[in-house]
C-alpha atoms as a PDB file:
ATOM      1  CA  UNK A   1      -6.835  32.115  -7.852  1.00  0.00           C
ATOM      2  CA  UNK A   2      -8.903  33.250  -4.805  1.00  0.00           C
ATOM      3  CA  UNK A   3      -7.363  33.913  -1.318  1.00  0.00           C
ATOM      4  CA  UNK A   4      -9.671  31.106  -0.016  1.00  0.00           C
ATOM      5  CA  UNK A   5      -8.475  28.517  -2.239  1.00  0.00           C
ATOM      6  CA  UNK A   6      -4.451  29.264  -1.667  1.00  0.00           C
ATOM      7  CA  UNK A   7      -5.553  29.099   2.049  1.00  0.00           C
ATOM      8  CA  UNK A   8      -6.946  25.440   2.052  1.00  0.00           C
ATOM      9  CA  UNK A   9      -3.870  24.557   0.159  1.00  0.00           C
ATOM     10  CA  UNK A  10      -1.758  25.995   2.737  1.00  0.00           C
ATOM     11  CA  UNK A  11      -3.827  24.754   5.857  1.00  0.00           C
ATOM     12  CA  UNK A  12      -4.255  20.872   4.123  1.00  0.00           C
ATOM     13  CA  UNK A  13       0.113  20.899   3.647  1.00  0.00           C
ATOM     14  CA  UNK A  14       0.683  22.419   7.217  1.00  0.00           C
ATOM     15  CA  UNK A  15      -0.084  19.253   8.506  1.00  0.00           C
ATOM     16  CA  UNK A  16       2.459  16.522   8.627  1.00  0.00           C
ATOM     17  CA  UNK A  17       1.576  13.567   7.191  1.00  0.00           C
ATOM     18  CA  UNK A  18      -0.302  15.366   4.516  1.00  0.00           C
ATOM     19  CA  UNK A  19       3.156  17.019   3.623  1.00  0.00           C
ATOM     20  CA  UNK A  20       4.746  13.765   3.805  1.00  0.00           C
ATOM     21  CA  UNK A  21       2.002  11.779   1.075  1.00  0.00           C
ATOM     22  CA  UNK A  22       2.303  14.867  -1.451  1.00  0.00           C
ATOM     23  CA  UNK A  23       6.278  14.934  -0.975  1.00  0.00           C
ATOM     24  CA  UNK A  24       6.043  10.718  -1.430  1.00  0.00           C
ATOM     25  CA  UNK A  25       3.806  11.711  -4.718  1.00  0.00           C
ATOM     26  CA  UNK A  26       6.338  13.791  -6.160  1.00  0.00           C
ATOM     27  CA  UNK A  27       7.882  10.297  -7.067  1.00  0.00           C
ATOM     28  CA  UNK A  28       5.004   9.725  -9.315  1.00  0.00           C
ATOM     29  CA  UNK A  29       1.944   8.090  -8.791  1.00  0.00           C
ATOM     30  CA  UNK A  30       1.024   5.666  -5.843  1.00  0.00           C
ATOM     31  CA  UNK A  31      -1.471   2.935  -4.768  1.00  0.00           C
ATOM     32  CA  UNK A  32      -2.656   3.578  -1.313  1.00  0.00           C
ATOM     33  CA  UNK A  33      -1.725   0.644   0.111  1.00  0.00           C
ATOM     34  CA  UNK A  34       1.930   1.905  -0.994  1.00  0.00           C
ATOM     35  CA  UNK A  35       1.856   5.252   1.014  1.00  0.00           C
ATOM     36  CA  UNK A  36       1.070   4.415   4.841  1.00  0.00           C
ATOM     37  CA  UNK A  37       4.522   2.563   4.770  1.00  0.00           C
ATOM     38  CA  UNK A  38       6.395   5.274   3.026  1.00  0.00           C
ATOM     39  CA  UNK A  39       5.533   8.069   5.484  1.00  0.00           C
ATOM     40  CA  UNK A  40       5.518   5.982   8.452  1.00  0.00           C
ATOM     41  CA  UNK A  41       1.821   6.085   9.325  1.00  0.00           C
ATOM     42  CA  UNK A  42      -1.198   3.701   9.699  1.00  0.00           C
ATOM     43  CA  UNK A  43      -3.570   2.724   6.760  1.00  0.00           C
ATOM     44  CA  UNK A  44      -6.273   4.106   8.465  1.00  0.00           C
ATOM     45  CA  UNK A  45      -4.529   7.369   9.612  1.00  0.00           C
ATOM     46  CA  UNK A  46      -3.270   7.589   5.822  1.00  0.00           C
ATOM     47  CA  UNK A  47      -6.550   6.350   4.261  1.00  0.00           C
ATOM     48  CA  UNK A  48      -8.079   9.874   6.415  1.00  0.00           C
ATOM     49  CA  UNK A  49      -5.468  12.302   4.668  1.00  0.00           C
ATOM     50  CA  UNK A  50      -5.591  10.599   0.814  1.00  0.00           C
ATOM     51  CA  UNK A  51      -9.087  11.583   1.382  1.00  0.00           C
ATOM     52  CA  UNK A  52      -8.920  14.850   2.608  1.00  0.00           C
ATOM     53  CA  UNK A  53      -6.236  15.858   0.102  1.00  0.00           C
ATOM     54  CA  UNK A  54      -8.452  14.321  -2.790  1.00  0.00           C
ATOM     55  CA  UNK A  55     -11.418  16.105  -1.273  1.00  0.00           C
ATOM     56  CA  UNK A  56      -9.976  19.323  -1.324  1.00  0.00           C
ATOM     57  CA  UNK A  57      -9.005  18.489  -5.451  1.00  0.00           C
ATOM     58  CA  UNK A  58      -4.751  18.510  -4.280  1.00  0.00           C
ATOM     59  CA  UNK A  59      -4.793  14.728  -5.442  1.00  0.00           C
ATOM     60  CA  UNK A  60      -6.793  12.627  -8.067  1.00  0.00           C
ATOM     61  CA  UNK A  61      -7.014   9.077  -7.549  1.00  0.00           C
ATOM     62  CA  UNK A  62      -8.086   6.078 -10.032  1.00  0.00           C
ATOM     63  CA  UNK A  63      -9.068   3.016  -9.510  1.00  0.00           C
ATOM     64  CA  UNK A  64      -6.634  -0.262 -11.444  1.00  0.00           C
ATOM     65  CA  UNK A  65      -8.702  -3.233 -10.390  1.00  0.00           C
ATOM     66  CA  UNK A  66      -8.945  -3.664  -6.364  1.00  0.00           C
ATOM     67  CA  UNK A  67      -6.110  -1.035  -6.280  1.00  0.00           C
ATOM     68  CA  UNK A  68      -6.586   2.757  -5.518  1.00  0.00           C
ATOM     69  CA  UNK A  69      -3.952   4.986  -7.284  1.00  0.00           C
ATOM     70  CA  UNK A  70      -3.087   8.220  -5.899  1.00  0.00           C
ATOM     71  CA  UNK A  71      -1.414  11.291  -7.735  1.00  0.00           C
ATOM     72  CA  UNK A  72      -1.051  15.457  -7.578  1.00  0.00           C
ATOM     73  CA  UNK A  73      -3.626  16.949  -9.316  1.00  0.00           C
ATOM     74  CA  UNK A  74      -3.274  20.420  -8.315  1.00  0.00           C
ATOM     75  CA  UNK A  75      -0.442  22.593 -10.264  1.00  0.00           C
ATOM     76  CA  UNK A  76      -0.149  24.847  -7.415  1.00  0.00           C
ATOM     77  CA  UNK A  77       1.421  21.735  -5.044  1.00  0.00           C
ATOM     78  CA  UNK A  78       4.437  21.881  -7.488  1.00  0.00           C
ATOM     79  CA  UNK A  79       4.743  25.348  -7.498  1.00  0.00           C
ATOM     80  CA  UNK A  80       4.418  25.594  -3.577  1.00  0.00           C
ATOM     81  CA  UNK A  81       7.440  22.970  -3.702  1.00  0.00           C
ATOM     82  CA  UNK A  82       9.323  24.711  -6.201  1.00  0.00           C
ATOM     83  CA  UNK A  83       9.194  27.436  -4.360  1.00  0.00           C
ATOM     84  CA  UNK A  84      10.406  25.508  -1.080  1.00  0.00           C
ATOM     85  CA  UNK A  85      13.757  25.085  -3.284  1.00  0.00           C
ATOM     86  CA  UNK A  86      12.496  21.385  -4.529  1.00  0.00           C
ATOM     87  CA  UNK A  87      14.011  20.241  -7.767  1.00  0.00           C
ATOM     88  CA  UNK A  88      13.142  20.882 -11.021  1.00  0.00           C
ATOM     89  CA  UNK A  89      13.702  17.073 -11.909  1.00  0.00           C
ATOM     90  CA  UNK A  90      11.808  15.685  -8.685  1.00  0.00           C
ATOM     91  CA  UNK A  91       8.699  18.228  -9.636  1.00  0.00           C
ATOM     92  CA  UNK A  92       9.179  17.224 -13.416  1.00  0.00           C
ATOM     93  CA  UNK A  93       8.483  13.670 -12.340  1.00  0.00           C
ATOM     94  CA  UNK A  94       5.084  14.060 -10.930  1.00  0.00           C
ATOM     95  CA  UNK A  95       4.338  16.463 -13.356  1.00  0.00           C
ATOM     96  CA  UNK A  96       4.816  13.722 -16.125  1.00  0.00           C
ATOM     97  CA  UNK A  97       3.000  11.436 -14.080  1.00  0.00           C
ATOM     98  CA  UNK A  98       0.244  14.082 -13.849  1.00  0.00           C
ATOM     99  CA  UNK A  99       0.197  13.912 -17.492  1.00  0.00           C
ATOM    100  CA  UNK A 100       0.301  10.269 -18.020  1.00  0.00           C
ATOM    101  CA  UNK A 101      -2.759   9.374 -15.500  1.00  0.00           C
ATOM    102  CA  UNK A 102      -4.865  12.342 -17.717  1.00  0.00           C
ATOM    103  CA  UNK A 103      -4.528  10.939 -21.025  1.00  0.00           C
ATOM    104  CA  UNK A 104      -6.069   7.480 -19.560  1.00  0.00           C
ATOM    105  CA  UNK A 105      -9.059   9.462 -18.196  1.00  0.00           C
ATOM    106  CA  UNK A 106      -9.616  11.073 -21.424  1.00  0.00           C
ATOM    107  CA  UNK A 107     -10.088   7.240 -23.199  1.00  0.00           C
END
């Protein structure tokens, strides 16, 4: 792990409604239209962040017809949490979901 990479992680969750979509993702995964609602922000506002997170490789994203599903992809968000005193269960969620939405990429 370099420096520079732990810093972008840190820098992209320092903002707020970043925070808020990876703490909604914890839940499992999400369509975008889901999330704006769920942290209390715009679509476009959201749309901005689910792109920036992705971007930076902290979420993955598929696509299930006109829908655009969001989840973690990076092992260090989990950690970070855990780490924050998150639970095991709520990080064992998305970790599971993390698993699920692999195994339909690898078809």
């Amino acid at each position: 792990m370099s420096i520079d990479n732990n810093i972008k992680l840190l820098k992209a969750l320092s903002e707020e409604s970043r925070y808020r979509i990876v703490e909604v993702l914890l839940n499992g995964e999400k369509c975008a239209c889901e999330i704006p609602l769920l942290i209390d922000r715009t679509q476009s506002n959201t749309s901005m962040h689910l792109s920036r997170l992705a971007d930076l490789g902290i979420l993955k994203f598929r696509k299930d017809g006109k829908k655009v599903i969001y989840s973690i992809a990076d092992q260090r968000v989990r950690d970070l949490l855990k780490a924050l005193g998150y639970s095991e269960r709520k990080l064992l969620k998305s970790y599971c979901c993390m698993k699920k939405t692999d195994k339909r990429h690898k078809k």
